[in-house]
Protein backbone atom coordinates (compact mmCIF):
# COMPACT_ATOMS: atom_id res chain seq x y z
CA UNK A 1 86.80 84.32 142.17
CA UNK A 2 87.90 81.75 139.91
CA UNK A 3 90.74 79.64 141.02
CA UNK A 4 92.86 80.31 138.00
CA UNK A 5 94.83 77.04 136.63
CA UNK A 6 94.83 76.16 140.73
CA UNK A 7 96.05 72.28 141.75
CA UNK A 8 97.21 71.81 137.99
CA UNK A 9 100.64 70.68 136.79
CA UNK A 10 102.17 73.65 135.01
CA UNK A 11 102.13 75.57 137.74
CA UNK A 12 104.95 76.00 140.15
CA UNK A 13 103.93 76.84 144.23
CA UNK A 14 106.87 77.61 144.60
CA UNK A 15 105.95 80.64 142.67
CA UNK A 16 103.06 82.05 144.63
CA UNK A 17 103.18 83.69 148.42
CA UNK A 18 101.45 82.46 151.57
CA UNK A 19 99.00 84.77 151.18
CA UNK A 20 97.69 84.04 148.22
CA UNK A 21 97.55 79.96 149.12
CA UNK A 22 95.31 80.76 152.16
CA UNK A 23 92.93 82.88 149.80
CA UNK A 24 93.08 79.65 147.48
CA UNK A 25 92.29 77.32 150.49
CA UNK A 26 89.50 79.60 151.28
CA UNK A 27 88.48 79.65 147.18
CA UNK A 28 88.62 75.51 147.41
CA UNK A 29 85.89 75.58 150.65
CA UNK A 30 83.68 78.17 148.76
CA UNK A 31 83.90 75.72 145.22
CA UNK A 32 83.23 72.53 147.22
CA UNK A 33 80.11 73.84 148.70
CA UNK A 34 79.27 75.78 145.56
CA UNK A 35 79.73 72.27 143.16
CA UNK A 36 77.39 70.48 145.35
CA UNK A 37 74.85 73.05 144.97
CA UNK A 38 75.06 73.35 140.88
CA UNK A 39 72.85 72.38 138.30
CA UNK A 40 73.37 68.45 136.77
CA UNK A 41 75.82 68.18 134.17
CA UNK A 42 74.57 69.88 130.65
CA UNK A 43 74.06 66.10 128.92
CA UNK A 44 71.68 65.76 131.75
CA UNK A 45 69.26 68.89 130.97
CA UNK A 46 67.64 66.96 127.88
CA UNK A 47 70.07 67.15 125.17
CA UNK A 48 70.87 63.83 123.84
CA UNK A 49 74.37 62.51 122.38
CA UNK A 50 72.10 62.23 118.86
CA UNK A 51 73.72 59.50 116.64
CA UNK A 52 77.58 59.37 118.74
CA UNK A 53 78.70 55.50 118.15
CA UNK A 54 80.63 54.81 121.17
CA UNK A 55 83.24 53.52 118.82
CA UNK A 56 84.53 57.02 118.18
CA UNK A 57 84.65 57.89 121.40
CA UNK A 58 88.58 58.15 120.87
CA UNK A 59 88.06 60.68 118.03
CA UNK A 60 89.15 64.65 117.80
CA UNK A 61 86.69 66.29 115.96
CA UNK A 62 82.37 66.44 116.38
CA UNK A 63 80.50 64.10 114.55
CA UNK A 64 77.71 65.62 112.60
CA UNK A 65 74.01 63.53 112.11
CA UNK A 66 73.07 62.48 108.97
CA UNK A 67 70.87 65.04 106.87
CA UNK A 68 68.51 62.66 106.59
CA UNK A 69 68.11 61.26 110.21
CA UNK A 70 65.78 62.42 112.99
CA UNK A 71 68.79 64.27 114.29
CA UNK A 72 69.51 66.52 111.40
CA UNK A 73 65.79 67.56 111.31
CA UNK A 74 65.92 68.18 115.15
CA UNK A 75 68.38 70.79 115.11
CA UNK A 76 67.11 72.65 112.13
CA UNK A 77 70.21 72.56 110.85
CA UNK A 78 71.18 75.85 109.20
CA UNK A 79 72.42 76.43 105.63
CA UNK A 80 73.14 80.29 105.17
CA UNK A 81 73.10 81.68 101.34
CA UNK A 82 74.03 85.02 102.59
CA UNK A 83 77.01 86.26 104.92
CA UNK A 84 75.49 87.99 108.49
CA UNK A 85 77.03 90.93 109.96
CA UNK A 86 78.85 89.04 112.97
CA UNK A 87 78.92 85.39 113.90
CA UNK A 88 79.91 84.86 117.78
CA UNK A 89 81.71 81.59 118.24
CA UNK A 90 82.06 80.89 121.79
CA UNK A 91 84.03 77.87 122.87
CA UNK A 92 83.43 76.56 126.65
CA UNK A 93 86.16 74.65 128.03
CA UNK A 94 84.72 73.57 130.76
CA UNK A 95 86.05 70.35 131.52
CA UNK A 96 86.82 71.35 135.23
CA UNK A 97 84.94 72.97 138.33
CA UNK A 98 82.78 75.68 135.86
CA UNK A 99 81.09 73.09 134.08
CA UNK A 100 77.48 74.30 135.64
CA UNK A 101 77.67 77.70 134.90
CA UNK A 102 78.36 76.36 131.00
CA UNK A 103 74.12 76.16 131.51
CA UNK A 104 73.55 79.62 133.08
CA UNK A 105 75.75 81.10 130.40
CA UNK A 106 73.97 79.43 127.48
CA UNK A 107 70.48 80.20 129.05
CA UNK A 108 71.85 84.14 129.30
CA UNK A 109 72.36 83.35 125.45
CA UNK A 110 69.48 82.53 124.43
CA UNK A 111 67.59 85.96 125.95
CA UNK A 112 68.55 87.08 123.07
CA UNK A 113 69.63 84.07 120.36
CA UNK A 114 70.61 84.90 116.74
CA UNK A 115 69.74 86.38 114.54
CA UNK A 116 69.39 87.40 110.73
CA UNK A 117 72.63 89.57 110.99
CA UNK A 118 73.92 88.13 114.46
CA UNK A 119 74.39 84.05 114.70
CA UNK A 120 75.79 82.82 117.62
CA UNK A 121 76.98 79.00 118.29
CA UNK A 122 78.81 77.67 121.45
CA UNK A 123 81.02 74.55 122.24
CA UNK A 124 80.92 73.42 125.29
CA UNK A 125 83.11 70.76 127.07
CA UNK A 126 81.97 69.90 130.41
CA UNK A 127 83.81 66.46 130.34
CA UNK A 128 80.44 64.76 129.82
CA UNK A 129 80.41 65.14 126.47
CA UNK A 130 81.18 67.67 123.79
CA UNK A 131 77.87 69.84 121.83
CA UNK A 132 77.91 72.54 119.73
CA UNK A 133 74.96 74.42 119.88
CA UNK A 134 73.23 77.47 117.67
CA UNK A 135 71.94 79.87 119.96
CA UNK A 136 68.39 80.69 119.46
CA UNK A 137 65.89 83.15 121.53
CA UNK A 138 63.77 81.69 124.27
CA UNK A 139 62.34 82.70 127.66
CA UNK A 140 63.11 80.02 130.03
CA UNK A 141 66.03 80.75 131.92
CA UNK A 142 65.69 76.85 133.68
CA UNK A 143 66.11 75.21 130.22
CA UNK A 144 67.97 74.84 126.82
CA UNK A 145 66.45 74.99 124.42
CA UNK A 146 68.84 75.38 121.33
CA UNK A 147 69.35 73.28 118.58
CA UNK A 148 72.39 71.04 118.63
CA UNK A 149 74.83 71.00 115.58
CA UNK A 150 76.71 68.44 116.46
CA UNK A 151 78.17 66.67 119.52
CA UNK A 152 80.56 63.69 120.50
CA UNK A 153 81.80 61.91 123.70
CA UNK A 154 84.16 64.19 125.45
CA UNK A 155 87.14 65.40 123.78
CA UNK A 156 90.36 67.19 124.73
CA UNK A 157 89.35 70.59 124.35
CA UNK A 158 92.72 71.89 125.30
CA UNK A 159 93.94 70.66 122.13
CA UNK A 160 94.46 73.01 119.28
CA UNK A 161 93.15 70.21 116.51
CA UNK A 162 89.48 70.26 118.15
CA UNK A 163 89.17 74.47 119.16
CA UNK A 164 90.71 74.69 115.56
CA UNK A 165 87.87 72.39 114.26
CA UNK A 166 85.39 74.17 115.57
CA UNK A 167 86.09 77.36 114.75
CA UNK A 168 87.02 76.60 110.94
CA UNK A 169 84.00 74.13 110.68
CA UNK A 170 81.35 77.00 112.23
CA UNK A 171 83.24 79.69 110.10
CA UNK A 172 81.98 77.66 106.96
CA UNK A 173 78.45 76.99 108.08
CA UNK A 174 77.91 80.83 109.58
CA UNK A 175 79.67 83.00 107.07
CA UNK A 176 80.19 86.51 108.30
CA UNK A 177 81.75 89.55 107.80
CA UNK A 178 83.15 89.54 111.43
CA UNK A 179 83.91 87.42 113.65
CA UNK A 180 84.52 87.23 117.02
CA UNK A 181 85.68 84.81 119.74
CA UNK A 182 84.56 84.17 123.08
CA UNK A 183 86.97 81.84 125.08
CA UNK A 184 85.85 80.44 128.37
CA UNK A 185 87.70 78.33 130.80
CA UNK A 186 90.77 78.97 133.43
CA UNK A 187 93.07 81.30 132.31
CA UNK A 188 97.20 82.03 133.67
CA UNK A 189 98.50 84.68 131.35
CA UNK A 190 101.60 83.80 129.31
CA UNK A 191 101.11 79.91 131.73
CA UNK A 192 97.99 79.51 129.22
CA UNK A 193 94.23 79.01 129.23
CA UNK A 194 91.71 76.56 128.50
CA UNK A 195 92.03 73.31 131.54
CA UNK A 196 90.73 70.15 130.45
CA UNK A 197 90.84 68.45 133.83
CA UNK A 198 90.07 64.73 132.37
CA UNK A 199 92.93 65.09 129.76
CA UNK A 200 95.03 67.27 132.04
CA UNK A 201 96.23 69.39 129.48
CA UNK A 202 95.73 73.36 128.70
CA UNK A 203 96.89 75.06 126.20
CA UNK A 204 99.61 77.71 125.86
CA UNK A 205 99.75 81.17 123.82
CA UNK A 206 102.27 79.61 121.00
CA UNK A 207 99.68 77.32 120.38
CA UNK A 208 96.60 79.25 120.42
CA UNK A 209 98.03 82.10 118.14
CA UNK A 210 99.00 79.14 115.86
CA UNK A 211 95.17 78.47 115.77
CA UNK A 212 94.11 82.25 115.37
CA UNK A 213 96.49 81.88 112.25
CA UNK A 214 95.10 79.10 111.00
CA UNK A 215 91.66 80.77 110.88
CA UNK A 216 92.98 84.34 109.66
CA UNK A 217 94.52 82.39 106.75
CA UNK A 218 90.86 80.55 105.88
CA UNK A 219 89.37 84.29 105.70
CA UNK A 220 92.10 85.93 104.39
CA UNK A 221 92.24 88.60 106.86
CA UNK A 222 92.19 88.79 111.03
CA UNK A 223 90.03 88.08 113.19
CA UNK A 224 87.98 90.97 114.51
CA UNK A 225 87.85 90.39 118.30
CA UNK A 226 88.86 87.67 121.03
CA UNK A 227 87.28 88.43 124.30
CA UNK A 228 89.10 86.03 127.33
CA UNK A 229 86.20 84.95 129.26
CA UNK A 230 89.08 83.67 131.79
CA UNK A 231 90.96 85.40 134.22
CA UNK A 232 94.52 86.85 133.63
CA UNK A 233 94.83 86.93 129.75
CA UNK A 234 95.38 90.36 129.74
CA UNK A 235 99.15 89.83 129.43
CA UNK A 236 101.88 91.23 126.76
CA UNK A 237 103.29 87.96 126.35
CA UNK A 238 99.30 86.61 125.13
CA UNK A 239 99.11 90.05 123.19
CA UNK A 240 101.73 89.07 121.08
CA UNK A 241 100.94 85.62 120.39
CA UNK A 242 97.40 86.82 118.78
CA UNK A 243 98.93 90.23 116.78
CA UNK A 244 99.60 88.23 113.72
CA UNK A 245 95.65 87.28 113.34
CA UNK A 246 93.53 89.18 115.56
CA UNK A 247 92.33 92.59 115.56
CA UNK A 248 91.39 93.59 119.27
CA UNK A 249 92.17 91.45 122.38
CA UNK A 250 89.31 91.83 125.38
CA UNK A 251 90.31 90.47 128.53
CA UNK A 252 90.93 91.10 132.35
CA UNK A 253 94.15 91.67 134.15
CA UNK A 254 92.45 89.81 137.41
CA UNK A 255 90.80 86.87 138.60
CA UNK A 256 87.55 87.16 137.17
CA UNK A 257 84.31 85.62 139.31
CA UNK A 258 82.86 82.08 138.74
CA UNK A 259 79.63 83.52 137.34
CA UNK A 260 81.91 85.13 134.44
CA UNK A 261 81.35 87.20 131.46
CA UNK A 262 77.82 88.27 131.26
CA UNK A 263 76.39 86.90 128.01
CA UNK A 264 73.10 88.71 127.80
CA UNK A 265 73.77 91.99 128.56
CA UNK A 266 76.41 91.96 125.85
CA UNK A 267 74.26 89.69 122.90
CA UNK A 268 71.31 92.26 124.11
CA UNK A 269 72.80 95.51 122.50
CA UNK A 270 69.96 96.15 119.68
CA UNK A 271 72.43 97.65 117.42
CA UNK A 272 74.56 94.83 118.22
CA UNK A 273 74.80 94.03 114.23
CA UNK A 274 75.83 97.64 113.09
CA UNK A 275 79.47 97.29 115.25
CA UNK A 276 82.68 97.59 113.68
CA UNK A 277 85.15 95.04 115.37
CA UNK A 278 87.16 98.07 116.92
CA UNK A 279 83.16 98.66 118.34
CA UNK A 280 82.25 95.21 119.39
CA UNK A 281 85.64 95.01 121.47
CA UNK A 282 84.96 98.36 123.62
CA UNK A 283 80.62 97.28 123.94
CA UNK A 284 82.45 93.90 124.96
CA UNK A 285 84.59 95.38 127.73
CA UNK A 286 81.39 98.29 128.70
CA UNK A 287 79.23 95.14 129.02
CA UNK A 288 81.38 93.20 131.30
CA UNK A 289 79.92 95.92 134.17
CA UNK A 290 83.33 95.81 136.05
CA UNK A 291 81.53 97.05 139.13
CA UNK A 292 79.09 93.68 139.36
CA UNK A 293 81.44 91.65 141.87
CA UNK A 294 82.27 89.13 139.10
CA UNK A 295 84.89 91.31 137.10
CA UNK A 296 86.78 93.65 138.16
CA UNK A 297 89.33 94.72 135.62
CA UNK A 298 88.90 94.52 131.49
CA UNK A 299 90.85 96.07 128.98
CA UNK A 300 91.13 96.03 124.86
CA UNK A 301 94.30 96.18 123.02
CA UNK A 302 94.34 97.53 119.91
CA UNK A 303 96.91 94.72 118.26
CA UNK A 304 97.55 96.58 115.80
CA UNK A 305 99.80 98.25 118.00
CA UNK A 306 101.99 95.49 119.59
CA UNK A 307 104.87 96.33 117.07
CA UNK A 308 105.48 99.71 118.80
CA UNK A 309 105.00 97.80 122.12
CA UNK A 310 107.37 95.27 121.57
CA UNK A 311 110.06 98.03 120.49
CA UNK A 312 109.56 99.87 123.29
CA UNK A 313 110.22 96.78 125.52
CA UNK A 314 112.95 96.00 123.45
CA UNK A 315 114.71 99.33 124.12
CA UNK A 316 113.74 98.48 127.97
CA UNK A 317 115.18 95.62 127.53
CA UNK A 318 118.39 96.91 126.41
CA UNK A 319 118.51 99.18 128.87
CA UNK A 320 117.95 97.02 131.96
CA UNK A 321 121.21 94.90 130.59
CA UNK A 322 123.38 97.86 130.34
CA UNK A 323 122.51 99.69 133.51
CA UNK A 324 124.86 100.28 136.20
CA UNK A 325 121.84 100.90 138.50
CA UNK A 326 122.57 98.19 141.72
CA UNK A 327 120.16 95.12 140.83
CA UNK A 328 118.96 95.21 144.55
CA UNK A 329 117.20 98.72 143.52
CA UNK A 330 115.39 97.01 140.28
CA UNK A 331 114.20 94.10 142.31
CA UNK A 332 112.82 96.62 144.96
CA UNK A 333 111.05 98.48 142.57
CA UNK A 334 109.55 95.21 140.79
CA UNK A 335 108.46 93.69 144.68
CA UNK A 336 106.82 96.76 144.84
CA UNK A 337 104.85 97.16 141.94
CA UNK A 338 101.04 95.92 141.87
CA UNK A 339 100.71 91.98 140.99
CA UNK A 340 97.79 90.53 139.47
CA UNK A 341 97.37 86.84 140.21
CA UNK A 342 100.65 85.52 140.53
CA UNK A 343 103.34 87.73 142.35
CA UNK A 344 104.91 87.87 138.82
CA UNK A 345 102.35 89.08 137.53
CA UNK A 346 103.28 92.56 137.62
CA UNK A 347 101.03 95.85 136.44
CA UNK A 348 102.88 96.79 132.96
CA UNK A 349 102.16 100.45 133.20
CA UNK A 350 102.92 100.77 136.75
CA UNK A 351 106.06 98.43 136.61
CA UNK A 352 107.48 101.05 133.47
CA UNK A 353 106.40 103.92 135.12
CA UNK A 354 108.14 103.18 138.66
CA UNK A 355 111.39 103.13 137.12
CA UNK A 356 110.85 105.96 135.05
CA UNK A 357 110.13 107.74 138.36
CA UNK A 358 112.24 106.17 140.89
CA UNK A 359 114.55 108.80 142.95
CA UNK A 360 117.02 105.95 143.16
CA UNK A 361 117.90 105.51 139.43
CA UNK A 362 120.02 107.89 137.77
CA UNK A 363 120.61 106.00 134.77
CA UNK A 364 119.06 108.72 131.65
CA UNK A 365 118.85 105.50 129.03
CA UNK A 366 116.81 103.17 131.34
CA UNK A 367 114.26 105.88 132.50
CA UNK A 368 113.72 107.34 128.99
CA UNK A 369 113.09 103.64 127.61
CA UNK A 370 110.69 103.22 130.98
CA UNK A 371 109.01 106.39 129.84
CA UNK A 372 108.20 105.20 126.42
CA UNK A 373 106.95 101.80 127.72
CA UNK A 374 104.23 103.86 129.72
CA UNK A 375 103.15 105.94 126.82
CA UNK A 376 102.92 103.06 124.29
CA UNK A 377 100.86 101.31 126.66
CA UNK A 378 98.89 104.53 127.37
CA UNK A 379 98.24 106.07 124.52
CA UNK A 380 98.74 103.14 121.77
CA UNK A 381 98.43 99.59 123.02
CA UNK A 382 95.51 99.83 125.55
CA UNK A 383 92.46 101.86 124.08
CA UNK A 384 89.78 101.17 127.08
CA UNK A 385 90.56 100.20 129.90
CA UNK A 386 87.85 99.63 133.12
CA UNK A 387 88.04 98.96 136.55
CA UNK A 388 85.97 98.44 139.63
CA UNK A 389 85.55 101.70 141.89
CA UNK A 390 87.96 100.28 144.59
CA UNK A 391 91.06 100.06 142.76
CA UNK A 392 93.26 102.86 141.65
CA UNK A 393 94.06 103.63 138.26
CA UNK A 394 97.53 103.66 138.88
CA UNK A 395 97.27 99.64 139.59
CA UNK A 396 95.52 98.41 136.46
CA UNK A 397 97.31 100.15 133.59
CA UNK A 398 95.12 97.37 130.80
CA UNK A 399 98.19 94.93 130.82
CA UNK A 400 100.57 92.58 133.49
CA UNK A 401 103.72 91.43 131.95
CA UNK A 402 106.20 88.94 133.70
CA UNK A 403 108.72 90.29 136.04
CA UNK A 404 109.98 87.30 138.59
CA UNK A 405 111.47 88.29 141.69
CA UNK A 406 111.56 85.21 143.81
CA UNK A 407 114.78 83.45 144.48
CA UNK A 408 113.49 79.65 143.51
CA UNK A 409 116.33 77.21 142.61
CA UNK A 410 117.80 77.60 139.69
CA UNK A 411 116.14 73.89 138.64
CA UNK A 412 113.14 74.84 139.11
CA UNK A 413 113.34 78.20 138.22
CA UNK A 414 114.42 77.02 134.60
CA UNK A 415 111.69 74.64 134.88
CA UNK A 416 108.57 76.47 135.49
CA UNK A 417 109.46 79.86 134.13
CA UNK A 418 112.92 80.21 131.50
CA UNK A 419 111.96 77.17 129.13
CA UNK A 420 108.72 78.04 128.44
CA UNK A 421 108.99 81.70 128.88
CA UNK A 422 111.55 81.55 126.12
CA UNK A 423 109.36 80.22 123.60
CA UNK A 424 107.39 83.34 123.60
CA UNK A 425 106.94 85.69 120.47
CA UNK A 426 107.18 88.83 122.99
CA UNK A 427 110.49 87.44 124.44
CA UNK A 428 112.17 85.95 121.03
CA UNK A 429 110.62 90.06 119.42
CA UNK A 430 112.17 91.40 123.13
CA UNK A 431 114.48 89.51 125.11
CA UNK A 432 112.85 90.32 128.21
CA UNK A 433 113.56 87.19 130.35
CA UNK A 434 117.05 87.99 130.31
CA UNK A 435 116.61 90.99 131.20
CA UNK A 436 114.27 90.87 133.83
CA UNK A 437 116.60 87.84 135.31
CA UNK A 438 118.76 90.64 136.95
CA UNK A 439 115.26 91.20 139.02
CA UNK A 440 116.13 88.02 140.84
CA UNK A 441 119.26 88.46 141.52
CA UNK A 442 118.71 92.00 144.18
């Protein structure tokens, strides 16, 4: 599995059990043997840094070559009259350990490549350099053999400015009449997703729904779909974040595996082109085959819907704060719900529905507001929802949500989790951090 955000900065260890630091020991053997054993790094597969002056090298945004140099006429470069049905942009931030399965996931790609109705284009980041790349069909699985759009030295691809410049600069040259997103890299819920290991930076959910804005305003509507090819972004707190500009959310509530998403089974769909976005979402989740030992959990939300689950956790909320119940019986219940990743992490559904349905609460209020939690997540928020044969439905409910529990010092505790945490949309829309701070205090 991949070692989600593990050995960088935002992180607190404090925050994780001793349990799930030997499994990441373990995970840090398996990627050390697994790195020396990958293909060379994608600028070394024959693609060329056509026409980057190493002056720039300081820039934030991909230099394009010249329309008239040998570089523009290399990469065919495309000049669409007429909108296709979907453009894919997928943007590879893989500036850390998955840099070599960037290559496997582009070759997967091109079994398929654009076409008339479908173009796809990827970014990639490997901290070699920076290409973008329009995906076109060929049969050799060992090779690229795309065109290249444009390319730089490496850049910080955890900054907004450069996924932002991408997306916007891709949107103009592919016109569609959906589009959808494919983000790959590390992922940590509500902590944030793509790791740029030179810069050591990621970014964090304010920021990317900031971006998401920024390209819903250039359309003038939202985008269709956002599939997290990264584990753990199946959170409320990222939910939120996107609502304002995106359409459907795809992502996993686990640790996904280091081979990831797979890209051809999904671009392979022959009436790929005839989706609607609420379509492309569930085919996106169906083709993520959560029984093929790389993912085990996916879900779509239905954005739309985050309003009504907001509410509800607002009335939860509310209710937590004004409970008489003994705070030793809330923290029990939260220890003892299903985490995902972190031991915050907790199971939405399952976290709602234990207090609903705990024998030791007596408290009408709280247990009605549980109850409306579960059904907004049920039968609103979370329209498919897959798992792998070997966990129960009652663990994966299509969403975790943040629910701390362990007694850290108050320092760091306000550190690693209560600044930041309070700078969400879900908690400003929710309150939830203070209420759930009664969960460390059983």
């Amino acid at each position: 599995m991949r070692p989600c955000l593990l050995g960088s900065t935002p992180l607190n260890p404090r925050f994780e059990t001793v349990n799930s630091w030997v499994l990441r020991l373990g995970l840090l053997c398996f990627f050390a043997l697994w790195l020396a054993s990958t293909p060379p790094p994608l600028f070394a597969q024959g693609i060329e840094l056509l026409g980057v002056n190493s002056a720039d090298s300081t820039g934030t945004t991909l230099s394009s070559p010249d329309s008239g140099s040998a570089a523009a006429s290399a990469t065919g470069s495309p000049t669409p009259k007429i909108e296709a049905k979907w453009t894919i942009l997928h943007y590879a931030a893989v500036d850390n350990n998955l840099k070599g399965v960037a290559v496997e996931n582009l070759n997967k790609m091109e079994t398929t490549g654009s076409t008339k109705q479908v173009n796809i284009v990827s970014f990639v980041d490997n901290g070699d350099g920076c290409a973008v790349y329009w995906i076109q069909k060929d049969g050799d699985l060992a090779r690229l053999t795309s065109p290249v759009l444009k390319q730089s030295p490496p850049l910080d691809s955890a900054d907004p400015k450069v996924f932002l410049e991408f997306l916007t600069s891709m949107i103009d040259r592919f016109p569609a009449e959906h589009y959808a997103v494919f983000i790959g890299s590390h992922g940590a819920g509500w902590k944030g997703t793509l790791i740029d290991r030179t810069s050591e930076t990621h970014i964090k959910p304010p920021a990317l729904g900031k971006v998401f804005e920024d390209v819903a305003a250039k359309i003038s509507r939202k985008v269709d779909v956002v599939v997290f090819d990264a584990c753990l972004m199946a959170a409320g707190e990222v939910a939120s974040e996107l609502a304002n500009s995106v359409n459907y959310m795809v992502a996993s509530q686990m640790a996904t595996g280091i081979s990831g998403y797979p890209y051809d089974v999904f671009l392979g769909k022959s009436d790929l082109d005839l989706l609607t976005g609420r379509g492309l979402a569930e085919w996106a989740a169906t083709a993520a085959g959560v029984d093929n030992g790389s993912i085990d959990t996916v879900s779509v939300l239905d954005l739309a819907k985050i309003g009504q689950y907001e509410a509800a956790n607002k009335r939860l909320s509310d209710a937590v704060l004004a409970t008489a119940t003994p705070n030793s019986v809330l923290k029990k219940i939260a220890d003892e719900t299903t985490s995902h990743g972190y031991d915050s992490y907790k199971d939405h559904r399952k976290f709602a529905a234990s207090l609903a349905e705990s024998l030791n609460i007596t408290d009408t209020a709280l247990k009605e507001a549980a109850r409306e939690v579960v059904r907004v997540i049920k039968d609103e928020l979370v329209i498919k929802n897959a798992h792998s044969p070997y966990i129960l439905d009652e663990d994966v409910g299509g969403v975790n949500i943040e629910v701390p529990t362990d007694k850290a010092d108050d320092a760091e505790y306000k550190k690693y989790h209560e600044e930041p945490y309070q700078k969400l949309r879900f908690d400003l829309n929710t309150g939830w951090h203070n209420a759930v701070t009664k969960f460390r205090k059983g």
